[in-house]
PDB file of N, CA and C in Angstrom:
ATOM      1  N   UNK A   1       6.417  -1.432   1.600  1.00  0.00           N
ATOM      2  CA  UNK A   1       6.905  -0.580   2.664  1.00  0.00           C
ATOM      3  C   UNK A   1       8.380  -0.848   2.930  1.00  0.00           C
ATOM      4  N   UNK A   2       8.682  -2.186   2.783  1.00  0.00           N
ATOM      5  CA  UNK A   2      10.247  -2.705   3.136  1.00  0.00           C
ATOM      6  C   UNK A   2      11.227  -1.865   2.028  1.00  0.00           C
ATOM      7  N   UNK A   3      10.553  -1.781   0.967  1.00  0.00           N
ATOM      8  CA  UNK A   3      11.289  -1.649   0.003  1.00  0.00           C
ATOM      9  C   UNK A   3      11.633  -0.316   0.125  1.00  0.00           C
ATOM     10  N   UNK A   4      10.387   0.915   0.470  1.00  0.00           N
ATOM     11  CA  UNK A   4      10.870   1.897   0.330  1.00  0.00           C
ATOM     12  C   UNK A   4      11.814   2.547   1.720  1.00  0.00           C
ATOM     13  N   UNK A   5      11.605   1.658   2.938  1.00  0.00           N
ATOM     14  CA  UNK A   5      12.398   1.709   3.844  1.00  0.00           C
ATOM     15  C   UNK A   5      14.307   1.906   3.801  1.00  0.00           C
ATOM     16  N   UNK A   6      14.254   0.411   2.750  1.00  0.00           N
ATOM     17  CA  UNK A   6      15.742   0.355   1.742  1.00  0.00           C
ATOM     18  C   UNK A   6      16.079   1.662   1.254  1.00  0.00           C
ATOM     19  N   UNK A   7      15.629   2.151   0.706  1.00  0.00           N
ATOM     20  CA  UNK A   7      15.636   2.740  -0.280  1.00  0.00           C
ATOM     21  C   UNK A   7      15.794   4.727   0.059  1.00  0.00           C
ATOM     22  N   UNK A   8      15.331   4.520   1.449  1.00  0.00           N
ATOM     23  CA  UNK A   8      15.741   5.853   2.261  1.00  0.00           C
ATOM     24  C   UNK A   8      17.083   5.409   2.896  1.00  0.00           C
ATOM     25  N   UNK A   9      17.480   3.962   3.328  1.00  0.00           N
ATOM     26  CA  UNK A   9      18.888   3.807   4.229  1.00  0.00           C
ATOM     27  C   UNK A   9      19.906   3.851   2.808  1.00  0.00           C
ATOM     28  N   UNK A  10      19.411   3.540   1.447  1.00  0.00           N
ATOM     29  CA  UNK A  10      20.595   3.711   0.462  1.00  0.00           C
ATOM     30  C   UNK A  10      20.464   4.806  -0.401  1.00  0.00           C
ATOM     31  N   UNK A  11      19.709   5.875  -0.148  1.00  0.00           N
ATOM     32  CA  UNK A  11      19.445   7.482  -0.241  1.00  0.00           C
ATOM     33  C   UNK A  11      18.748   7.066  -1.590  1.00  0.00           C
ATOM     34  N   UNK A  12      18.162   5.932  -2.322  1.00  0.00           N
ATOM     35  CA  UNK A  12      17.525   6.227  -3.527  1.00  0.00           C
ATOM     36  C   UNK A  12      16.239   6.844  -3.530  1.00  0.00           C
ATOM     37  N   UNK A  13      16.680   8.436  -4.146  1.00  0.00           N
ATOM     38  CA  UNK A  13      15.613   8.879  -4.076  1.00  0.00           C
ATOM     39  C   UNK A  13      14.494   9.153  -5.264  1.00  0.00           C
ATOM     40  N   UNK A  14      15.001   8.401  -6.151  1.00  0.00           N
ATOM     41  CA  UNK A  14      14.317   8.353  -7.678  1.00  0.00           C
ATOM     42  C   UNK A  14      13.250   7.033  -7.034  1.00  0.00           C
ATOM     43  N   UNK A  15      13.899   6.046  -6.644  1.00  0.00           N
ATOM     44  CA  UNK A  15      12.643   4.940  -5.920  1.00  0.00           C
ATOM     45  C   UNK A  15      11.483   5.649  -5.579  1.00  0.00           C
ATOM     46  N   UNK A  16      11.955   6.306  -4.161  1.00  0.00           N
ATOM     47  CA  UNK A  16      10.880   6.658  -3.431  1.00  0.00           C
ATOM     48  C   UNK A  16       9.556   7.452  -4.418  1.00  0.00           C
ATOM     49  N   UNK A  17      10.381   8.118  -5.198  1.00  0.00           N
ATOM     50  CA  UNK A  17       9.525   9.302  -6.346  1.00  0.00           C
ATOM     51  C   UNK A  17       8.437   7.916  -6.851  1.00  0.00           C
ATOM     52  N   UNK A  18       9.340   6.943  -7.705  1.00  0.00           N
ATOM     53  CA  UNK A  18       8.508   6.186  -8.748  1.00  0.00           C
ATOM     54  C   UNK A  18       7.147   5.637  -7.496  1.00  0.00           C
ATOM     55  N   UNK A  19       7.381   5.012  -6.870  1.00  0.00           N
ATOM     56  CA  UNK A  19       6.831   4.776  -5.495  1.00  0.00           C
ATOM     57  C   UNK A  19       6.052   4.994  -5.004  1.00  0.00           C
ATOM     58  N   UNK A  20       5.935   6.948  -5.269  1.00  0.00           N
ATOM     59  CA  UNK A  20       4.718   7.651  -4.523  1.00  0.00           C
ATOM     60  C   UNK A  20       3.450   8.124  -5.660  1.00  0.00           C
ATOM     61  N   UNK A  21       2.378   8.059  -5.327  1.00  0.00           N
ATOM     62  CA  UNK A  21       1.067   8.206  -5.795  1.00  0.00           C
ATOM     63  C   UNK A  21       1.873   9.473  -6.258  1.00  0.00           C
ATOM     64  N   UNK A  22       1.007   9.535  -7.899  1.00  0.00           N
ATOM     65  CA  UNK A  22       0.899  11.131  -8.369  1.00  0.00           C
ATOM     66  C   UNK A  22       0.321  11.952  -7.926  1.00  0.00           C
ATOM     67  N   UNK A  23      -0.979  11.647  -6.973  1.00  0.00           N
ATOM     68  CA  UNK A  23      -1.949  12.814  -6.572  1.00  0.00           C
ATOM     69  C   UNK A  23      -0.841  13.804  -5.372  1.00  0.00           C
ATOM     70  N   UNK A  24       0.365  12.711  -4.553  1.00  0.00           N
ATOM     71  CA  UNK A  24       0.560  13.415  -3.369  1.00  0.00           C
ATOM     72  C   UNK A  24       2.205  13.985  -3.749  1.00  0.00           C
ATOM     73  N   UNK A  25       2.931  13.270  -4.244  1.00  0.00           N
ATOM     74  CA  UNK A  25       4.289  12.981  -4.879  1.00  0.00           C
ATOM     75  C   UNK A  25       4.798  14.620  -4.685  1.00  0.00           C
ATOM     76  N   UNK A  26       6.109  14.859  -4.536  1.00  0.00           N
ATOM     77  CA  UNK A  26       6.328  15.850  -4.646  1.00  0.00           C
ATOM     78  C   UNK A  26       7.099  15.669  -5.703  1.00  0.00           C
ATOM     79  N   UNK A  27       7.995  17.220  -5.830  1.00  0.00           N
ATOM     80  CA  UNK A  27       7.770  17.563  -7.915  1.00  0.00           C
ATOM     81  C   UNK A  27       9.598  17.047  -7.654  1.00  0.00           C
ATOM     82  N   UNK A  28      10.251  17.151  -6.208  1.00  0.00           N
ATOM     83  CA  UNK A  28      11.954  16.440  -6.358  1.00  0.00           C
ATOM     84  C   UNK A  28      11.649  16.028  -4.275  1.00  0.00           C
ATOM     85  N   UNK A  29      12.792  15.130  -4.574  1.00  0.00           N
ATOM     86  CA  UNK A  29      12.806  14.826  -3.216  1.00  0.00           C
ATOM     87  C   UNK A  29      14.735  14.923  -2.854  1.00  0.00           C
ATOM     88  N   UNK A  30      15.044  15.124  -1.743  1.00  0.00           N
ATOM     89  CA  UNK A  30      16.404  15.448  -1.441  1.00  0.00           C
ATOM     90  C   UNK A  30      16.815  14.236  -0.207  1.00  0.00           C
ATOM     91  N   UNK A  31      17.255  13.405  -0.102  1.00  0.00           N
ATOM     92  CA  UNK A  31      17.858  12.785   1.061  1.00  0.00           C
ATOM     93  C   UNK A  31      19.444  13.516   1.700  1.00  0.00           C
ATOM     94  N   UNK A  32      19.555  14.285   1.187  1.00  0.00           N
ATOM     95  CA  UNK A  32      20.919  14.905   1.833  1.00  0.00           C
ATOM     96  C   UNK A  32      20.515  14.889   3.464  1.00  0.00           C
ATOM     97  N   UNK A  33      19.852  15.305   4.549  1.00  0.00           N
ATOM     98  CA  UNK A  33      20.046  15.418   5.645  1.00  0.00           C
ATOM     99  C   UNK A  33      19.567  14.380   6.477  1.00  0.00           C
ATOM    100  N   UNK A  34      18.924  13.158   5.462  1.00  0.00           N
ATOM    101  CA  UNK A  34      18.132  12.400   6.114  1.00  0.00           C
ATOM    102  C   UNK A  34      18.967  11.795   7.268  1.00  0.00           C
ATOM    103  N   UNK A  35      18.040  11.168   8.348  1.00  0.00           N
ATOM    104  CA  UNK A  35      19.269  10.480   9.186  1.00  0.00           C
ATOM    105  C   UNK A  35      19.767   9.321   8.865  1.00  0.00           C
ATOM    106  N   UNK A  36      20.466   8.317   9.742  1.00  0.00           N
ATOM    107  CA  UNK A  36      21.305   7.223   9.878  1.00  0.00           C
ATOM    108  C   UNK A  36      20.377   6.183   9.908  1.00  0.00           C
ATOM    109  N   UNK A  37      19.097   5.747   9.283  1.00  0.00           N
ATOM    110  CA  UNK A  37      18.442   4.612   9.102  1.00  0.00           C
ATOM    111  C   UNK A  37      18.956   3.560  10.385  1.00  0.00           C
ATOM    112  N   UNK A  38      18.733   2.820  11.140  1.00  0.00           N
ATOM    113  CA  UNK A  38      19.244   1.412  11.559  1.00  0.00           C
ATOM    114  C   UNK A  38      18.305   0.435  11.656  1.00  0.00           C
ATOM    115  N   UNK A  39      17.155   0.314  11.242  1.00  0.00           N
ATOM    116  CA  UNK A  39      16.118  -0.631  11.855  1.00  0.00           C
ATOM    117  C   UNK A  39      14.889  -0.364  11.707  1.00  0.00           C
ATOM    118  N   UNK A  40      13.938  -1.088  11.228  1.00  0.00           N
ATOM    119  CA  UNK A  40      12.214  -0.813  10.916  1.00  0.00           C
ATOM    120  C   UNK A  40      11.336  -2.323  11.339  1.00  0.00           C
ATOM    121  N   UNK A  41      10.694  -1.639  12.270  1.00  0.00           N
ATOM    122  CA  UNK A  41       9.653  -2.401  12.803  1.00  0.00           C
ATOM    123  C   UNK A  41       8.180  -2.434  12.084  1.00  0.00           C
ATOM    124  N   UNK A  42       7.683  -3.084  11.519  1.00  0.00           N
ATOM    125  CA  UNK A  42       6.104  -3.717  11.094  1.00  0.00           C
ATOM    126  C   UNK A  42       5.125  -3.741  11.989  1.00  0.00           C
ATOM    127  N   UNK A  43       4.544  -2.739  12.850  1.00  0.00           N
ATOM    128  CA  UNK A  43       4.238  -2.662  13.690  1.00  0.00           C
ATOM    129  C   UNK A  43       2.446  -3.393  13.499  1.00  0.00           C
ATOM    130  N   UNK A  44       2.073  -2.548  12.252  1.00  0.00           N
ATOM    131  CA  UNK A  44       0.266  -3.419  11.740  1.00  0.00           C
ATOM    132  C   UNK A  44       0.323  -2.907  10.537  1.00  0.00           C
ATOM    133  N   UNK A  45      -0.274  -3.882   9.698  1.00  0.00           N
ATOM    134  CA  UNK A  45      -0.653  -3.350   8.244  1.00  0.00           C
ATOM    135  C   UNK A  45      -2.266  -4.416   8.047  1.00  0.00           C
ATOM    136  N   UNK A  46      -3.148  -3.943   7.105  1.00  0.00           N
ATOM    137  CA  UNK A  46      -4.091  -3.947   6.333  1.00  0.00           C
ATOM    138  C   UNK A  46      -4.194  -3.901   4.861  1.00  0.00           C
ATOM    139  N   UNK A  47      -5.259  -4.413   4.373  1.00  0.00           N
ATOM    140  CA  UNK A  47      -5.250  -4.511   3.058  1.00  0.00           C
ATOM    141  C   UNK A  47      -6.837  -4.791   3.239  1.00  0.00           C
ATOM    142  N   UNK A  48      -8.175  -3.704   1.944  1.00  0.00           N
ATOM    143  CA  UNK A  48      -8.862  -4.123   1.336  1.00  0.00           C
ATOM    144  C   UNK A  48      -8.829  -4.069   0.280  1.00  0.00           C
ATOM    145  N   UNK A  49      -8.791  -4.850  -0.829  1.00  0.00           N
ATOM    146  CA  UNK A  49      -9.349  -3.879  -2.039  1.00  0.00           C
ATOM    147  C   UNK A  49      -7.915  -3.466  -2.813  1.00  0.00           C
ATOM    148  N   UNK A  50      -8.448  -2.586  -3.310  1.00  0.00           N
ATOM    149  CA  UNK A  50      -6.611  -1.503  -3.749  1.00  0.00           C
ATOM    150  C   UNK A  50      -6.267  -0.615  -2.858  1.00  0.00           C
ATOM    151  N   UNK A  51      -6.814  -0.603  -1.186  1.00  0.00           N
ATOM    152  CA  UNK A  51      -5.876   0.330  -0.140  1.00  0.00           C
ATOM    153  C   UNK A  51      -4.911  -0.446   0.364  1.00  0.00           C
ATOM    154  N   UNK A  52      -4.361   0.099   1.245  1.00  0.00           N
ATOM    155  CA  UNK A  52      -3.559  -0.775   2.342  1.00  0.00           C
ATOM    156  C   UNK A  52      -3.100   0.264   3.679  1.00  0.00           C
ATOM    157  N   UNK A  53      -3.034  -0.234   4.386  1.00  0.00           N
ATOM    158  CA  UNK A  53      -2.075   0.559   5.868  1.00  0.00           C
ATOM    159  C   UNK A  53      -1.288   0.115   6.185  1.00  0.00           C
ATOM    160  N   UNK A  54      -0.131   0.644   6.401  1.00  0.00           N
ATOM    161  CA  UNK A  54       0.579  -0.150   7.294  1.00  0.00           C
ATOM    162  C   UNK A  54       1.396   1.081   7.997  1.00  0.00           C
ATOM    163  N   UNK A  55       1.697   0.340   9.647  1.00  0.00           N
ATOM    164  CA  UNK A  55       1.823   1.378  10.565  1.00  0.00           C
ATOM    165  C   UNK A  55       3.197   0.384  11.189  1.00  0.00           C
ATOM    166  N   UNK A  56       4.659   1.663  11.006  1.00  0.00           N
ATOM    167  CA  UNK A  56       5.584   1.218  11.361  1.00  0.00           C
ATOM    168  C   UNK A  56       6.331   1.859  12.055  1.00  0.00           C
ATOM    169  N   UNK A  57       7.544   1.242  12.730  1.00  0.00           N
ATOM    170  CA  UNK A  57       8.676   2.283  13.187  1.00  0.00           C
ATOM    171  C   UNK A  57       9.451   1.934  13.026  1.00  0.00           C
ATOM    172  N   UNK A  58      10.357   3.252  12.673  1.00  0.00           N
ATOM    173  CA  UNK A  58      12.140   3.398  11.806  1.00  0.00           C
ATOM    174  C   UNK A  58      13.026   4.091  12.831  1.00  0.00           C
ATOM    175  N   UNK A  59      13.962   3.440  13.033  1.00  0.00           N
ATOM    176  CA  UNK A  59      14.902   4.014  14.228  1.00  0.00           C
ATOM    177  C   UNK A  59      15.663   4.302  13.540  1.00  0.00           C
ATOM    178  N   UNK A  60      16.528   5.619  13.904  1.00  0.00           N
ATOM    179  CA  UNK A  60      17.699   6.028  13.437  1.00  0.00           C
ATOM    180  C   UNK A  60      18.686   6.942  14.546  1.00  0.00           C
ATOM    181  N   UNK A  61      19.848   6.832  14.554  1.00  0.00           N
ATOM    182  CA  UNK A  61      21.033   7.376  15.037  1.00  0.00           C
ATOM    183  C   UNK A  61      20.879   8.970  15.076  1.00  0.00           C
ATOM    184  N   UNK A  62      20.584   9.308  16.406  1.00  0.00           N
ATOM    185  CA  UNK A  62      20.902  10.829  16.816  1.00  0.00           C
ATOM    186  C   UNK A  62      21.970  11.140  17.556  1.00  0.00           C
ATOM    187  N   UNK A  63      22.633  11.591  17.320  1.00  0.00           N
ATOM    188  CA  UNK A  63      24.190  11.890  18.311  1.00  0.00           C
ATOM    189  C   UNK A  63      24.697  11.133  18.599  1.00  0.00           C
ATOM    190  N   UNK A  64      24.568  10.737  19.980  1.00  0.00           N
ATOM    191  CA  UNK A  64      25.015   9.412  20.708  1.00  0.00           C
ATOM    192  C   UNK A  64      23.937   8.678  20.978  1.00  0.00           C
ATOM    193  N   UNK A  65      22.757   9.327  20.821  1.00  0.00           N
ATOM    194  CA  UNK A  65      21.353   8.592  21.104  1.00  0.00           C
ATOM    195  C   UNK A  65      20.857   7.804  20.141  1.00  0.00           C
ATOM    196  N   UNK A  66      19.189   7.612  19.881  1.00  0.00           N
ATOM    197  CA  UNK A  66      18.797   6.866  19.004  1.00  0.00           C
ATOM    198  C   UNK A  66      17.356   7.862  18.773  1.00  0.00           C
ATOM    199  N   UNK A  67      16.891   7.810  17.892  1.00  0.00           N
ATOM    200  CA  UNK A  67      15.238   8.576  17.725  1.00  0.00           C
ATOM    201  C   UNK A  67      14.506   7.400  16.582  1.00  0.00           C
ATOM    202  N   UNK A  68      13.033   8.060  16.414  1.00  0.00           N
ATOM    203  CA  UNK A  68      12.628   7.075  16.055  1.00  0.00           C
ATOM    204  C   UNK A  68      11.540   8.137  15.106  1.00  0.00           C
ATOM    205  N   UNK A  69      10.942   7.445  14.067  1.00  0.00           N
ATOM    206  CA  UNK A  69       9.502   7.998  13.255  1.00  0.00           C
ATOM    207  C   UNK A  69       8.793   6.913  13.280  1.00  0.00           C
ATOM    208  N   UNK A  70       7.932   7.459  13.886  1.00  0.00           N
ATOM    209  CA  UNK A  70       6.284   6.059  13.798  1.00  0.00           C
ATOM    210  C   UNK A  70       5.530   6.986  12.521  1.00  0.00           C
ATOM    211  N   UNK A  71       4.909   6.050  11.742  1.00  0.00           N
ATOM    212  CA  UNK A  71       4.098   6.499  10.821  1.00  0.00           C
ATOM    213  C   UNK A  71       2.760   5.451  10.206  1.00  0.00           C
ATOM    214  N   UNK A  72       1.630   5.935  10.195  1.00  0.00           N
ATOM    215  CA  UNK A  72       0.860   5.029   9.769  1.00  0.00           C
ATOM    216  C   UNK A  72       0.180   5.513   8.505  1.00  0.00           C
ATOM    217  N   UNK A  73       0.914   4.533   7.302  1.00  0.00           N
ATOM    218  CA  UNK A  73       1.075   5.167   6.128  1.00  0.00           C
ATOM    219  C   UNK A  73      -0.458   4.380   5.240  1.00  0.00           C
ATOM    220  N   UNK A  74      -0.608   5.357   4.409  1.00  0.00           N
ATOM    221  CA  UNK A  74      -1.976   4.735   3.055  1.00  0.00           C
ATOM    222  C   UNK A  74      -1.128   4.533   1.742  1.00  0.00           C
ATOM    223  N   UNK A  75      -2.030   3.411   1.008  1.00  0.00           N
ATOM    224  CA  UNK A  75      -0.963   2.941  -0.027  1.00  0.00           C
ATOM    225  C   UNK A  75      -2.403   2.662  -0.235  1.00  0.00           C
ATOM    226  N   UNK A  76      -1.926   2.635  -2.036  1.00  0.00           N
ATOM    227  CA  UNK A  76      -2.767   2.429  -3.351  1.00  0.00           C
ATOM    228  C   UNK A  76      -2.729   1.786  -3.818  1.00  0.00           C
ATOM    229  N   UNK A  77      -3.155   0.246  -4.565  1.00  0.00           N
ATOM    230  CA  UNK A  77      -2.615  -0.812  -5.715  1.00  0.00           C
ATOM    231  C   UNK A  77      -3.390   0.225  -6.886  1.00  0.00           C
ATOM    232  N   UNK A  78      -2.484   0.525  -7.534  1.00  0.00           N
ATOM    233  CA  UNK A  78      -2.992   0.513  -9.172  1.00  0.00           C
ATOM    234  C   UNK A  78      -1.876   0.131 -10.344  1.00  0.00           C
ATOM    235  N   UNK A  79      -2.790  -0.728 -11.482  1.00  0.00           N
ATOM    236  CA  UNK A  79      -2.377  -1.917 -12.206  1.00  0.00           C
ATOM    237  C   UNK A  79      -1.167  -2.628 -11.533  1.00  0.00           C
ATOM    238  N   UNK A  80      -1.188  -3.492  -9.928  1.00  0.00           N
ATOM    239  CA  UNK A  80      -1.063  -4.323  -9.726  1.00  0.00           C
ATOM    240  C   UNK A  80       0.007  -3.855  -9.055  1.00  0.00           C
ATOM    241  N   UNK A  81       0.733  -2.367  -9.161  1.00  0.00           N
ATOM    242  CA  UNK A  81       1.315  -1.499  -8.069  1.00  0.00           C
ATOM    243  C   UNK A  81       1.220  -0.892  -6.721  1.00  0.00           C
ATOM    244  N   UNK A  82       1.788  -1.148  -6.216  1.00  0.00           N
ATOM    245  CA  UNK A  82       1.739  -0.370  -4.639  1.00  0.00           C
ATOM    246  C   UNK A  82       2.364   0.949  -4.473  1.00  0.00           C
ATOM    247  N   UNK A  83       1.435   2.196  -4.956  1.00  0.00           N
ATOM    248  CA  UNK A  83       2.459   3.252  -4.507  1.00  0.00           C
ATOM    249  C   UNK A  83       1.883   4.143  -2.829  1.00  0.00           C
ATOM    250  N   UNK A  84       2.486   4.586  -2.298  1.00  0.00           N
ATOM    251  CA  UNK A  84       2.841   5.553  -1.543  1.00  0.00           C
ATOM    252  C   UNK A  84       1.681   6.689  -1.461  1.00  0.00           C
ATOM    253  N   UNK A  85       0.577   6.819  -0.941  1.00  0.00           N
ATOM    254  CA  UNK A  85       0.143   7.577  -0.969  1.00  0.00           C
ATOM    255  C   UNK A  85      -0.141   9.317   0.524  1.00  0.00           C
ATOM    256  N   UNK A  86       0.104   8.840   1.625  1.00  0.00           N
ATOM    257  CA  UNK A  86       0.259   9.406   2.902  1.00  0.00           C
ATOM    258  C   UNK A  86       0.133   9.155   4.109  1.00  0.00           C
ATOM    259  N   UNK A  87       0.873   9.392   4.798  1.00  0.00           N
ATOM    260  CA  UNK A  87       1.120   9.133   6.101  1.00  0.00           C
ATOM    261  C   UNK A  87       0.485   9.836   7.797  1.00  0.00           C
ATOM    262  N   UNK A  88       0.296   9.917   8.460  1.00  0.00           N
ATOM    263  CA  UNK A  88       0.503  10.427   9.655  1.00  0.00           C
ATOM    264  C   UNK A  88       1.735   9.959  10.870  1.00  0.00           C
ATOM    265  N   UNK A  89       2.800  11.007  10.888  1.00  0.00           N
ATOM    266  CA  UNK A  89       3.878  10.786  11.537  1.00  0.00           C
ATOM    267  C   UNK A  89       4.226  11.083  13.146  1.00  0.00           C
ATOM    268  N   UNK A  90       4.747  10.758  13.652  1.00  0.00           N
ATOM    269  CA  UNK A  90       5.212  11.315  15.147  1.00  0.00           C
ATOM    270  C   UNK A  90       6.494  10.657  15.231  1.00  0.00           C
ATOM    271  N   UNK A  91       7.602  11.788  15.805  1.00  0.00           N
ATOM    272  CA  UNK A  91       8.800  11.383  15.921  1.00  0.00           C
ATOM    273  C   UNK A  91       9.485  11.538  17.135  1.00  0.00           C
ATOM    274  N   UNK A  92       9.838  11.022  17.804  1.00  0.00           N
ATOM    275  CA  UNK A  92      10.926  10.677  19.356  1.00  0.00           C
ATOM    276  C   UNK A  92      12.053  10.454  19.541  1.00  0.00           C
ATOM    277  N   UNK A  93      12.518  10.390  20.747  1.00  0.00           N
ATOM    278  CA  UNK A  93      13.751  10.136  21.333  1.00  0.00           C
ATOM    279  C   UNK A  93      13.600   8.592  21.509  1.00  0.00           C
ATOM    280  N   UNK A  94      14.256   7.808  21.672  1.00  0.00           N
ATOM    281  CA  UNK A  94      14.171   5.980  21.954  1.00  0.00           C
ATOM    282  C   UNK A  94      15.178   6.380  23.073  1.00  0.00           C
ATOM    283  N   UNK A  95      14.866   6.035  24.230  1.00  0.00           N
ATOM    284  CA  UNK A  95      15.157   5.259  25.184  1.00  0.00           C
ATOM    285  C   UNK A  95      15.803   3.995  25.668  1.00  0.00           C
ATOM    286  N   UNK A  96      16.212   3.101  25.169  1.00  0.00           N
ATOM    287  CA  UNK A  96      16.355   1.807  25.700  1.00  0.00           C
ATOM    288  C   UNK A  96      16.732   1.823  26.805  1.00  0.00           C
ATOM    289  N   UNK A  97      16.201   0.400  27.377  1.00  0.00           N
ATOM    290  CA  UNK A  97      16.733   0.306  29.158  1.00  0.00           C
ATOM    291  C   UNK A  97      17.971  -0.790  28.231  1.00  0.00           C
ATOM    292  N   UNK A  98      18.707  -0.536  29.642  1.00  0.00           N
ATOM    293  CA  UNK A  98      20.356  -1.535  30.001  1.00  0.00           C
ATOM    294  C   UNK A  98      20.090  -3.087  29.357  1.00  0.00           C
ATOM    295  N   UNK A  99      18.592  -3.638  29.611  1.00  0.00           N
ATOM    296  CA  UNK A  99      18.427  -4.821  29.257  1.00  0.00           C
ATOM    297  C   UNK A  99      17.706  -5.206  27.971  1.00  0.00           C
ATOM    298  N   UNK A 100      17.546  -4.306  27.396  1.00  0.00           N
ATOM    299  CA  UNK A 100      16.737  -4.393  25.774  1.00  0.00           C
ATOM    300  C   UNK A 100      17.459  -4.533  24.691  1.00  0.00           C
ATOM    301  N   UNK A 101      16.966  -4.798  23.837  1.00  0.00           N
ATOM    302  CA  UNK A 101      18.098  -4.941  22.298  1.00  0.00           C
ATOM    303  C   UNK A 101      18.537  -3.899  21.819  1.00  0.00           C
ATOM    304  N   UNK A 102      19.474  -4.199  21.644  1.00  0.00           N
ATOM    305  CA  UNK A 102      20.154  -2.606  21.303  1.00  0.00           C
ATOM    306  C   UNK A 102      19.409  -1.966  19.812  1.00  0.00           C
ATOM    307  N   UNK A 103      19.046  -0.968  19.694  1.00  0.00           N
ATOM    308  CA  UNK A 103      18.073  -0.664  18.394  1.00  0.00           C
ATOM    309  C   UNK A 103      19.121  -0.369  17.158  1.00  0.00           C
ATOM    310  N   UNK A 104      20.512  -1.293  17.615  1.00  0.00           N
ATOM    311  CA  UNK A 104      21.555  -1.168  15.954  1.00  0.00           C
ATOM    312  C   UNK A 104      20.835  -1.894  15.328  1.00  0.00           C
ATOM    313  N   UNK A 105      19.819  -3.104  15.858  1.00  0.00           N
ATOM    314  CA  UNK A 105      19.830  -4.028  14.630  1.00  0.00           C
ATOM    315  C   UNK A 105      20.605  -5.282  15.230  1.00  0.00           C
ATOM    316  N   UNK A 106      21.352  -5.804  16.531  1.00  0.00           N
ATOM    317  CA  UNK A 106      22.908  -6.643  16.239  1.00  0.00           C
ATOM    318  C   UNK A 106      22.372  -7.343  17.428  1.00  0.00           C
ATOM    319  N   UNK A 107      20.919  -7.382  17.687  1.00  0.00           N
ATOM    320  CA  UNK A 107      20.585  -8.878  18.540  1.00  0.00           C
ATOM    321  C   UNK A 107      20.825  -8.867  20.187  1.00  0.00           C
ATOM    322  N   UNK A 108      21.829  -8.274  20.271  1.00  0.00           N
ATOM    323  CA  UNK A 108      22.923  -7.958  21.651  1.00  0.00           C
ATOM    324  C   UNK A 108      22.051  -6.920  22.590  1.00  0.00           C
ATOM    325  N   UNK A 109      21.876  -6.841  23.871  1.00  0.00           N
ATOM    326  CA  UNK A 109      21.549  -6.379  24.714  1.00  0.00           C
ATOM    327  C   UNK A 109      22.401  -4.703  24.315  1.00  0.00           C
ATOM    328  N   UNK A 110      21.610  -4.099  24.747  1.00  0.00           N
ATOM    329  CA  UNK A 110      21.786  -2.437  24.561  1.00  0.00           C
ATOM    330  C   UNK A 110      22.942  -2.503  25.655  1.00  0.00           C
ATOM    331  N   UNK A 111      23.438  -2.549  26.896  1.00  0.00           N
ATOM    332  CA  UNK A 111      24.410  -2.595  27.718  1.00  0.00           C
ATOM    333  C   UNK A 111      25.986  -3.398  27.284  1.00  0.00           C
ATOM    334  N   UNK A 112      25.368  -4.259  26.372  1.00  0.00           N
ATOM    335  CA  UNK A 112      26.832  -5.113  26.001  1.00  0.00           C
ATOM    336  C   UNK A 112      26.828  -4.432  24.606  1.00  0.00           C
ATOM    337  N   UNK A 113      26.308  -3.259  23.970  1.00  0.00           N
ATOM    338  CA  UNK A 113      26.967  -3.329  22.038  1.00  0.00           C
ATOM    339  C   UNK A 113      26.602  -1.383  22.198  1.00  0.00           C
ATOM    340  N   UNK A 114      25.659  -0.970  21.945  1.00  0.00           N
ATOM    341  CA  UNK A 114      26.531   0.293  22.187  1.00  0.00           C
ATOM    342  C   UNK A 114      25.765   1.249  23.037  1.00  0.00           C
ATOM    343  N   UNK A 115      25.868   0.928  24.346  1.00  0.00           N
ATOM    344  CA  UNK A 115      25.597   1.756  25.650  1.00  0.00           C
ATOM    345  C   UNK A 115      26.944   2.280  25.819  1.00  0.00           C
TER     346      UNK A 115
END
């Protein structure tokens, strides 16, 4: 999941392809409009067998704001691979209060780095 996280903040979009299950994969993928990546949270993941879940959130830069995609994604091991198989998404506005970490990523209270 980390990897393909990377891999949307450095627009590789041949990764993501190799990545995703053939059954769901689409036939090209485009990162041109994607947003400003800053940060991914591990929110729960699972593993039996050759499935897996894992349910995360990716913050990224809207205007002056921040938004976010929660997704709780299914993944496949086959021959000893993890690809990408589908998700269920919901996407928001982020909020931070004055006293929370700022969601750049930079440790610093949201009021002292970029409120």
């Amino acid at each position: 999941m980390r990897s393909r996280y990377s891999a949307f903040v450095v627009g590789q979009a041949d990764y993501l392809l190799a990545t995703w299950h053939p059954s769901t994969r689409p036939g090209e993928l485009s990162l041109e409009q994607s947003p400003e990546w800053v940060s991914l949270s591990i929110l729960d993941s699972s593993e039996a067998g050759d499935t897996g879940q894992v349910h995360f959130r990716a913050v990224h830069r809207v205007g002056d704001g921040w938004g976010y995609l929660e997704e709780r994604s299914e993944f496949v091991r086959e021959q000893g691979r993890w690809f990408y198989v589908t998700g269920d998404t919901s996407e928001g506005q982020l909020k931070p209060g004055r006293n929370d970490r700022c969601p750049c990523g930079s440790g610093r209270k949201y009021k002292a780095c970029c409120l």
